[in-house]
C-alpha atoms as a PDB file:
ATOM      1  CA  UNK A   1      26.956  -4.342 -12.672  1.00  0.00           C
ATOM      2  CA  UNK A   2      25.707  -2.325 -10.033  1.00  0.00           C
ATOM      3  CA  UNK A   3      22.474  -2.514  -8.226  1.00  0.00           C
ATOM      4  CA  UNK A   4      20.818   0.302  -9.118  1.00  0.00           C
ATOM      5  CA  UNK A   5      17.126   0.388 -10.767  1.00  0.00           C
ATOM      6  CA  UNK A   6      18.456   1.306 -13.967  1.00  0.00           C
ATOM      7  CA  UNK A   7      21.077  -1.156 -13.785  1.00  0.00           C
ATOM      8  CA  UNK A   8      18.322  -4.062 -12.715  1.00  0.00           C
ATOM      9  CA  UNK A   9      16.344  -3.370 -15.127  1.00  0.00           C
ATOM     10  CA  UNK A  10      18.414  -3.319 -18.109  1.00  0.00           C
ATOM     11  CA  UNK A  11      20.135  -7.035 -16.552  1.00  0.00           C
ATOM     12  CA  UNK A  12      16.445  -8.047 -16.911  1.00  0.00           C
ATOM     13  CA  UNK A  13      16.332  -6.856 -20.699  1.00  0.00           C
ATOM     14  CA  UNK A  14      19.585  -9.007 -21.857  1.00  0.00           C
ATOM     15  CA  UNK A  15      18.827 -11.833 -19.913  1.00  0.00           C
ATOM     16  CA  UNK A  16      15.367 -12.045 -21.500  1.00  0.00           C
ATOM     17  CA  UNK A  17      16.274 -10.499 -25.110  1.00  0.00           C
ATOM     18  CA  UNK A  18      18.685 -11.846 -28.169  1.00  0.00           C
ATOM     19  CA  UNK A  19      20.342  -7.756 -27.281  1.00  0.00           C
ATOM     20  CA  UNK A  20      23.571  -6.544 -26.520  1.00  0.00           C
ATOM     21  CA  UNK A  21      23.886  -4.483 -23.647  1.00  0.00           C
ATOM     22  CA  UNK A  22      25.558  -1.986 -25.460  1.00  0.00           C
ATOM     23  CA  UNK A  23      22.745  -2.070 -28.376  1.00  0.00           C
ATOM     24  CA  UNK A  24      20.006  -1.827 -25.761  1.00  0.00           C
ATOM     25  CA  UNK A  25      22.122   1.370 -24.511  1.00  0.00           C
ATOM     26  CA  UNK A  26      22.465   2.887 -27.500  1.00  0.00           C
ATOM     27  CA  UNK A  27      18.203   2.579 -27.957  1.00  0.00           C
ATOM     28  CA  UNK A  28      17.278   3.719 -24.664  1.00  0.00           C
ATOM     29  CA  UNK A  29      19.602   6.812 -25.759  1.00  0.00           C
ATOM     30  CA  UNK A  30      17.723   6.997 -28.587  1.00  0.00           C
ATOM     31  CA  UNK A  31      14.472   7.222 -27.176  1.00  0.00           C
ATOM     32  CA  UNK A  32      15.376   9.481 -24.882  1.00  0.00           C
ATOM     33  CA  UNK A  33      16.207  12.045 -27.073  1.00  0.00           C
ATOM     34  CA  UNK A  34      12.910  11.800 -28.971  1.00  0.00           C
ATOM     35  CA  UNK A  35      11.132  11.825 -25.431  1.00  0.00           C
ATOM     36  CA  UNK A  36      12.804  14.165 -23.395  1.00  0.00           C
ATOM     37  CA  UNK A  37      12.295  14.623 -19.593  1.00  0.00           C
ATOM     38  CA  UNK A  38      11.548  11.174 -19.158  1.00  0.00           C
ATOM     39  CA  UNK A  39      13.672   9.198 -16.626  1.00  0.00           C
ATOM     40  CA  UNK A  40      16.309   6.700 -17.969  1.00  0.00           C
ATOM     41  CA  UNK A  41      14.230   3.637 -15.583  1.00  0.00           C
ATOM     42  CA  UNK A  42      11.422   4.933 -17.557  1.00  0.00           C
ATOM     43  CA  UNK A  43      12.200   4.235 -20.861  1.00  0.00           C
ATOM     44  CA  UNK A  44      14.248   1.416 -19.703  1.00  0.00           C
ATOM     45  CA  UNK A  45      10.699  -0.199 -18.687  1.00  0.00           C
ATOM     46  CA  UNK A  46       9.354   0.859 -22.269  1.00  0.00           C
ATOM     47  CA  UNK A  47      11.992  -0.790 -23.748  1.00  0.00           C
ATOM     48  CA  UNK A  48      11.228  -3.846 -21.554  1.00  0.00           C
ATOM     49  CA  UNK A  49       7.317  -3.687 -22.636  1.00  0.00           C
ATOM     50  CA  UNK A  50       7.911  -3.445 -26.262  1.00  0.00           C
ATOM     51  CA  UNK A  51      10.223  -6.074 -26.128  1.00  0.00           C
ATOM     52  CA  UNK A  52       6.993  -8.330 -24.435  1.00  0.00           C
ATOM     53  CA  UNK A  53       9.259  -9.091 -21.067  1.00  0.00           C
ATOM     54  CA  UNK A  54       8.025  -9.157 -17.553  1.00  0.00           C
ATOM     55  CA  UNK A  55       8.853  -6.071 -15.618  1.00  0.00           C
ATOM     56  CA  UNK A  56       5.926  -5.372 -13.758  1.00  0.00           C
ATOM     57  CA  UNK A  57       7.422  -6.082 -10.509  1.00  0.00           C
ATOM     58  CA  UNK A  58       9.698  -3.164 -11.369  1.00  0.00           C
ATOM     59  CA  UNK A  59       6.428  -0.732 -11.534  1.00  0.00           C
ATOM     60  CA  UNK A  60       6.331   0.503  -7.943  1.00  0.00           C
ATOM     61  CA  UNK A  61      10.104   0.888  -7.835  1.00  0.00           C
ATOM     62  CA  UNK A  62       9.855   2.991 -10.977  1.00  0.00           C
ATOM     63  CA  UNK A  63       6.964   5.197  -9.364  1.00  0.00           C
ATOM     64  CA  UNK A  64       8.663   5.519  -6.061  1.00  0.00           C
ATOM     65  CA  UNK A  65      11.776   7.323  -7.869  1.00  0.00           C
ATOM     66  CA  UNK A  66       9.726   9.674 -10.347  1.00  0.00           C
ATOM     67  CA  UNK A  67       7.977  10.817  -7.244  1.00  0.00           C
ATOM     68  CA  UNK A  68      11.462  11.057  -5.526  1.00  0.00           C
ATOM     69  CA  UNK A  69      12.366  13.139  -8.532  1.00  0.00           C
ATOM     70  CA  UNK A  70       9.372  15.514  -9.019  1.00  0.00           C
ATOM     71  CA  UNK A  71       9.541  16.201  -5.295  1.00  0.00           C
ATOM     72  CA  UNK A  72      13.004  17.438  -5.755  1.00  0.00           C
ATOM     73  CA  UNK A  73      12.196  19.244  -8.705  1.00  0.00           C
ATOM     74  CA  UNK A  74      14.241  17.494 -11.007  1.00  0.00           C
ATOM     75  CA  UNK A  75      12.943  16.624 -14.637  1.00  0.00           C
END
């Protein structure tokens, strides 16, 4: 897996979940269609919370690219 945020995130979600990574994929697709705009880290962190696993050191990461992001413009 690479290291990106995304990709860090979701290794977080299957190492502390009973989940597939391809069934956590196929949510965080999911959700994004029913909340659109929203980065994939983003809903890769609500996944994370609803699932009741630690990813608050992930928070400022997270923050620093929807800044990144909005600065550029980009939804």
């Amino acid at each position: 897996m690479s290291d990106t945020l995304f990709n860090q995130l979701l290794s977080v979600i299957i190492n502390n979940s009973d989940m597939k990574k391809t069934e956590i994929i196929k949510l965080i697709n999911k959700n994004q269609s029913k909340h659109r705009g929203i980065l994939p880290e983003v809903e890769v962190l609500i996944l994370a919370r609803t699932l009741d696993i630690e990813i608050t050191s992930f928070i400022t990461k997270i923050e620093d690219r929807i800044i990144e992001k909005a600065s550029r413009g980009i939804s």
